[in-house]
C-alpha atoms as a PDB file:
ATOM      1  CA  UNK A   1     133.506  49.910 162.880  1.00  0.00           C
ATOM      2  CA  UNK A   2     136.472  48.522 162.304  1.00  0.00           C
ATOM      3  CA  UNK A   3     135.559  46.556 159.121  1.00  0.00           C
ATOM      4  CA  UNK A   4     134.210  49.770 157.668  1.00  0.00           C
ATOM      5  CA  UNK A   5     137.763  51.866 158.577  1.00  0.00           C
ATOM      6  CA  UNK A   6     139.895  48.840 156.938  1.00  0.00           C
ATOM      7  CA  UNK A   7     137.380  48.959 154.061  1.00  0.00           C
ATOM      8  CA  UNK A   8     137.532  52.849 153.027  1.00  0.00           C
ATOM      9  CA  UNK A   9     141.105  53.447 154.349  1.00  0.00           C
ATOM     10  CA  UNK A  10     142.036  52.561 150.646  1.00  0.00           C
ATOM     11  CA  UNK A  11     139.195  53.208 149.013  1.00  0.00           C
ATOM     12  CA  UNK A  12     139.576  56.180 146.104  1.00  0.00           C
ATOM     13  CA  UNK A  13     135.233  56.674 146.690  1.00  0.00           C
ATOM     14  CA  UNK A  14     136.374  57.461 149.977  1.00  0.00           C
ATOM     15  CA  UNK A  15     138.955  60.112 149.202  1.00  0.00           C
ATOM     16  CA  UNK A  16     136.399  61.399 146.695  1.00  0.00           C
ATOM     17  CA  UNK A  17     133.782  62.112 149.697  1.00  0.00           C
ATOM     18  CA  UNK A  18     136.090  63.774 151.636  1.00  0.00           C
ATOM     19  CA  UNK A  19     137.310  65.967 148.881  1.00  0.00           C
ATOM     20  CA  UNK A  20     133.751  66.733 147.788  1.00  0.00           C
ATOM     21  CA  UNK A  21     132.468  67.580 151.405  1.00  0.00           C
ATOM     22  CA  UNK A  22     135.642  69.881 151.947  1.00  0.00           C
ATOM     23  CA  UNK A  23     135.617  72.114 149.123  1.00  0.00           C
ATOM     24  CA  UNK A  24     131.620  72.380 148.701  1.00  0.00           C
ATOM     25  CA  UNK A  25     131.972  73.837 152.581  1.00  0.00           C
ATOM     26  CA  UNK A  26     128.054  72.538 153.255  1.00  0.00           C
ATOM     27  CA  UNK A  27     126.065  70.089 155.278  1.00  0.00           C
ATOM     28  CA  UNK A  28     124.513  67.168 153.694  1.00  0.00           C
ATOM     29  CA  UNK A  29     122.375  63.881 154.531  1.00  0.00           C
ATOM     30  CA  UNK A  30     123.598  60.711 153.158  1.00  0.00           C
ATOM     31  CA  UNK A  31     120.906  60.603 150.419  1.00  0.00           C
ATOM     32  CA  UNK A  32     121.980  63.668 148.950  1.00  0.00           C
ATOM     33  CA  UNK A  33     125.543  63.196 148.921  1.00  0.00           C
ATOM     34  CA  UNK A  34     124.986  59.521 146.798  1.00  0.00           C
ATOM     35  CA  UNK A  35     122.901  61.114 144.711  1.00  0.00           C
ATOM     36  CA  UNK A  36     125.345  64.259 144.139  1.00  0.00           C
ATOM     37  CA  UNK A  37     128.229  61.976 143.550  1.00  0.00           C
ATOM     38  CA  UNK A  38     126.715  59.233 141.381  1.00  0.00           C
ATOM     39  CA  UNK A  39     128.753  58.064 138.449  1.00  0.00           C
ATOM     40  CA  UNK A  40     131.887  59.751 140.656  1.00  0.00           C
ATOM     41  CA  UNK A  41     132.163  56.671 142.833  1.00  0.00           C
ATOM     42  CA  UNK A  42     131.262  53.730 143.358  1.00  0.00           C
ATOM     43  CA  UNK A  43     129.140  53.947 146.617  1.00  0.00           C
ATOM     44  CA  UNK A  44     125.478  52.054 146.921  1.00  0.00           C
ATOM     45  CA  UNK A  45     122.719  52.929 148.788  1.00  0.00           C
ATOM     46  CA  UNK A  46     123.895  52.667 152.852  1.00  0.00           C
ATOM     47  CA  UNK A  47     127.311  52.733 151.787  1.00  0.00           C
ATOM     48  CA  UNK A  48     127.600  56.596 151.956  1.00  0.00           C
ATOM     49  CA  UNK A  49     126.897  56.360 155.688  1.00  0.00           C
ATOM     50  CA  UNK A  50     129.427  53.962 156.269  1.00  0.00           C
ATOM     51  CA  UNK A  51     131.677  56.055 154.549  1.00  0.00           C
ATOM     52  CA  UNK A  52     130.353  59.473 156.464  1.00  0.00           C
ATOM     53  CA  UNK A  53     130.906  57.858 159.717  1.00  0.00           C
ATOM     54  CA  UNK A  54     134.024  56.217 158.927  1.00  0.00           C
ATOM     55  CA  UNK A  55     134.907  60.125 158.504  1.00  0.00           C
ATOM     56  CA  UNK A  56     133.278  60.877 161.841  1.00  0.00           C
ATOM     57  CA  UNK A  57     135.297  58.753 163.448  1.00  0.00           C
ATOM     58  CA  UNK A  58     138.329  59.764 162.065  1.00  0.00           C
ATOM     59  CA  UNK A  59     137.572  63.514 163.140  1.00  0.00           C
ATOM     60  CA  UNK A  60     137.062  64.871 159.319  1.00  0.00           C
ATOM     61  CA  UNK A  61     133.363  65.432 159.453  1.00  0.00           C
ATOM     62  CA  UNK A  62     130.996  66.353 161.901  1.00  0.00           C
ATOM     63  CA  UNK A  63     127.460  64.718 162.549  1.00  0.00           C
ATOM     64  CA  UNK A  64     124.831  65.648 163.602  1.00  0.00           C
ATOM     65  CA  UNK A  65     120.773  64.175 164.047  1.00  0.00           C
ATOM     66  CA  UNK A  66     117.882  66.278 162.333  1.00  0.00           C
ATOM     67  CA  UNK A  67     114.943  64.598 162.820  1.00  0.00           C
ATOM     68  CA  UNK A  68     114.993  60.932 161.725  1.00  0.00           C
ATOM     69  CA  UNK A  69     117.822  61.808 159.254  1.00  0.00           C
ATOM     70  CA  UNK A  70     121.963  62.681 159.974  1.00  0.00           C
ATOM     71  CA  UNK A  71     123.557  65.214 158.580  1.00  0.00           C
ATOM     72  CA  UNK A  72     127.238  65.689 157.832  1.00  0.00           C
ATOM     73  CA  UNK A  73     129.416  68.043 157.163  1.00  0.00           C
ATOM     74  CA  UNK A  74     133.415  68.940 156.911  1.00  0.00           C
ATOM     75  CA  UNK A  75     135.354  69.352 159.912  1.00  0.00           C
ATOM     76  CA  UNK A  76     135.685  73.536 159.951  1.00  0.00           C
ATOM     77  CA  UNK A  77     138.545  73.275 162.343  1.00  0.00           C
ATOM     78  CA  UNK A  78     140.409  71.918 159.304  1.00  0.00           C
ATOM     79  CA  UNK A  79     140.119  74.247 157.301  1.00  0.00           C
ATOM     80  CA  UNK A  80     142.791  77.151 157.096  1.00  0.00           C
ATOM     81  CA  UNK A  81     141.599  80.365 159.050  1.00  0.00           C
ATOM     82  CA  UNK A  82     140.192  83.065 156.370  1.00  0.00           C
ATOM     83  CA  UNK A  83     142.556  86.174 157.068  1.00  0.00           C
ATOM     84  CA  UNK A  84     140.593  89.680 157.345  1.00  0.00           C
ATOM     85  CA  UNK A  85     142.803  90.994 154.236  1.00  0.00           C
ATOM     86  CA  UNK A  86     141.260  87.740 151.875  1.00  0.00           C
ATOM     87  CA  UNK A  87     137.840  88.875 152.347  1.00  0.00           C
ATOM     88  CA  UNK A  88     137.674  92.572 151.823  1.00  0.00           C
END
């Protein structure tokens, strides 16, 4: 995976998927995500998994199988802790 991490490391698509995947807070399959973020990057079909496991890899999403299909989603443990006093 190399290639792929070299590849995205600059990438602004890239930045935009982790963004995206942070602040919606949900789990996704590839499919959906490149079809949620068309005309917002540049991504093709197969790219988005490179991409998603590029993040894997890097410890910002977590993966996991469903089926036939993967689904990803943002790393929770980076995400600041919700204080009792913010949610009342």
């Amino acid at each position: 995976m190399l290639f792929s991490h070299l590849f995205f490391s600059r990438n602004v698509d890239y930045n935009i998927l982790v963004e995206y995947l942070r602040e919606t807070n949900k789990p996704y399959n590839g499919t959906t995500l490149e079809s949620n973020l068309k005309g917002r990057t540049g991504f093709k079909k197969g790219t988005t998994e490179l991409a998603l496991n590029q993040g894997v890899e890097e410890g910002k999403f977590i993966k996991k199988a469903y089926g036939a299909t993967f689904i990803f989603w943002y790393n929770q443990d980076l995400l600041p802790a919700v204080q009792k006093e913010d949610i009342e």
